[in-house]
Protein backbone atom coordinates (compact mmCIF):
# COMPACT_ATOMS: atom_id res chain seq x y z
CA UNK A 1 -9.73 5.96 -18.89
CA UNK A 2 -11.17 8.88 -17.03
CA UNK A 3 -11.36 10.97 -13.81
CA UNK A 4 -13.89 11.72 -11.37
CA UNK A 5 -14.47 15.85 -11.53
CA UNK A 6 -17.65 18.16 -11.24
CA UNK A 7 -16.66 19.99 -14.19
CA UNK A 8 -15.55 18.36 -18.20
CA UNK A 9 -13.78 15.05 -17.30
CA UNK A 10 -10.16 14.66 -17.63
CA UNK A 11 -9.44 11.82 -20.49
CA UNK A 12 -6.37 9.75 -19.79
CA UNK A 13 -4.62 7.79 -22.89
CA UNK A 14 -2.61 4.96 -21.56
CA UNK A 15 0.91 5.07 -23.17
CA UNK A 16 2.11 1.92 -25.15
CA UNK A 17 5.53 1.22 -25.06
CA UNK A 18 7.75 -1.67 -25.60
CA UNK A 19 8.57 -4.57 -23.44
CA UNK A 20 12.25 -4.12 -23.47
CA UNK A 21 12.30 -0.25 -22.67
CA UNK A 22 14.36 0.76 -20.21
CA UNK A 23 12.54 3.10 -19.14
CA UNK A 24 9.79 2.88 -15.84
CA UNK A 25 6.61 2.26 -17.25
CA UNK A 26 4.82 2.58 -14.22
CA UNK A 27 3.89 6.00 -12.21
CA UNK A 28 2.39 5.94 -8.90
CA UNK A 29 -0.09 8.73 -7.39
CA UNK A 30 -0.28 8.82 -4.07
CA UNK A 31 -3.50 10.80 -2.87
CA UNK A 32 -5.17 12.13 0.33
CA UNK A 33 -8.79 14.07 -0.07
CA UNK A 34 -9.84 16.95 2.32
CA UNK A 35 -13.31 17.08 1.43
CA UNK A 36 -14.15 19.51 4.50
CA UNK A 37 -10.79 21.77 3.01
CA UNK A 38 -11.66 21.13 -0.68
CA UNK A 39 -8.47 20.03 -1.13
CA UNK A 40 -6.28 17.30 -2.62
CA UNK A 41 -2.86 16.02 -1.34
CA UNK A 42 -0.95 14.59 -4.51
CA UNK A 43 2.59 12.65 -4.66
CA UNK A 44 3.93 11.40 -7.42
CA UNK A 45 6.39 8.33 -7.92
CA UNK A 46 8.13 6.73 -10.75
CA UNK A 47 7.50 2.87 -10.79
CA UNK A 48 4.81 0.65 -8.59
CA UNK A 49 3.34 1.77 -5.16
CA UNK A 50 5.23 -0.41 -2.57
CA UNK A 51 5.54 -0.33 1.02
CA UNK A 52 8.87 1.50 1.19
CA UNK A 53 7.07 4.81 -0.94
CA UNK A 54 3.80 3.93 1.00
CA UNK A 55 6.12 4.51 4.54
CA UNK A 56 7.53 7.93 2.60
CA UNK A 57 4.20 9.32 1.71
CA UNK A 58 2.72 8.41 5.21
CA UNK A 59 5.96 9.98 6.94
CA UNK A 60 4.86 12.86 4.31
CA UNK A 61 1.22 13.32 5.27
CA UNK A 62 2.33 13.14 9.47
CA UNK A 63 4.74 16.02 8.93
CA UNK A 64 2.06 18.28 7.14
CA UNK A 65 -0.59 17.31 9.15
CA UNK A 66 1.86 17.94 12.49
CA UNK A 67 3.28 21.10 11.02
CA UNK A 68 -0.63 22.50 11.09
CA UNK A 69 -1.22 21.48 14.69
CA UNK A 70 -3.80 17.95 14.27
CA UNK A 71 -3.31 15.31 16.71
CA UNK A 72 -4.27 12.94 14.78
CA UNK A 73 -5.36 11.72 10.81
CA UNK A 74 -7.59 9.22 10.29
CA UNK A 75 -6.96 6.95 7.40
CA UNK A 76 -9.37 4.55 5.43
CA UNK A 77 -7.27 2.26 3.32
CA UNK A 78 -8.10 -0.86 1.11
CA UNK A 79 -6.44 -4.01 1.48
CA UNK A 80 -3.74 -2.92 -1.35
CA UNK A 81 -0.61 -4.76 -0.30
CA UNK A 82 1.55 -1.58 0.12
CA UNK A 83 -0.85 -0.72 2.70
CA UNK A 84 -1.32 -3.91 4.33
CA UNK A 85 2.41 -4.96 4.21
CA UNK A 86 4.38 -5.68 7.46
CA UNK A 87 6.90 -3.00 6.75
CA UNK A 88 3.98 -0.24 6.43
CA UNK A 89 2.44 -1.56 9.82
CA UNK A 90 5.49 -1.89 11.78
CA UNK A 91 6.43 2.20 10.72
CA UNK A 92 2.84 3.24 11.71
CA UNK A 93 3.77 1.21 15.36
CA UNK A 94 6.93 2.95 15.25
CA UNK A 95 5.71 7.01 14.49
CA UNK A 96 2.80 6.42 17.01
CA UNK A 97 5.02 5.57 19.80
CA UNK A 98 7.17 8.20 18.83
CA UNK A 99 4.17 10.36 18.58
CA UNK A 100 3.05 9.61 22.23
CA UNK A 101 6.49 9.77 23.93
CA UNK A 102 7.64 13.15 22.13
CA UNK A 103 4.01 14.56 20.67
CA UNK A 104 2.72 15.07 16.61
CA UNK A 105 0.14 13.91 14.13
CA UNK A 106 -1.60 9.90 15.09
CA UNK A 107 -2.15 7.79 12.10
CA UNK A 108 -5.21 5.86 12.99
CA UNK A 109 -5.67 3.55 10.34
CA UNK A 110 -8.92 1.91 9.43
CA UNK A 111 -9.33 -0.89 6.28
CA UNK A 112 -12.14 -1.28 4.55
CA UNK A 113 -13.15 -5.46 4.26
CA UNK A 114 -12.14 -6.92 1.43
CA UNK A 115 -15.72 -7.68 0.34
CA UNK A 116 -16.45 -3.58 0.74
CA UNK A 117 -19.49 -2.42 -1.75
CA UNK A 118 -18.03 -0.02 -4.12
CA UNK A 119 -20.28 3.58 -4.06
CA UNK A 120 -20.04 6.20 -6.46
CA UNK A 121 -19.40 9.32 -4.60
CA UNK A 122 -20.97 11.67 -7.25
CA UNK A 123 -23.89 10.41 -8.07
């Protein structure tokens, strides 16, 4: 595996480990790029990306992006199922009205179709 960078790659070794550890074997990074800031918003979890971390890292995001004064961030997701899920929609219906009664960040979400080209962004 590897990672997109300007500079010397990053090289990623996937860890093997056995079926009946106890341990998670899953980590989750939860990312938002700021091209215009040069800047990368990272979160960490232990275990899969579901909608209950996906509503915690989008309650996150609002609070950072409110804290700095935006009105509104503008999202463009994939049609992952953590981002798609009912439980993620119904909290980004809930913060907006909250957002419009007593003020903060929007989350204006936009998802790409599922049959979306993939571009390299490098090249």
């Amino acid at each position: 595996m590897h990672t997109w960078c300007e500079e010397a790659p990053l090289h990623l070794v996937e860890k093997q480990v056995a079926a009946k550890d106890p341990e998670a074997k899953a980590i989750a990074c939860y990312g938002l790029y700021l091209p215009q800031l040069h800047q990368m918003l990272l979160r960490f979890v232990c275990g899969r990306p579901v909608s209950a971390v996906t509503c915690l890292f989008l309650a996150w995001l609002m609070t950072y992006f409110a804290a700095q004064g935006k009105r509104a961030l503008v999202l463009i997701w994939d049609n992952a199922s953590w981002h798609i899920s009912q439980e993620v929609r119904q909290w980004i219906r809930s913060h907006n009205r909250t957002v419009k009664q007593r003020g903060g960040c929007r989350l204006i979400m936009y998802r790409l179709p599922s049959k979306s080209p993939w571009l390299n962004p490098i090249e």
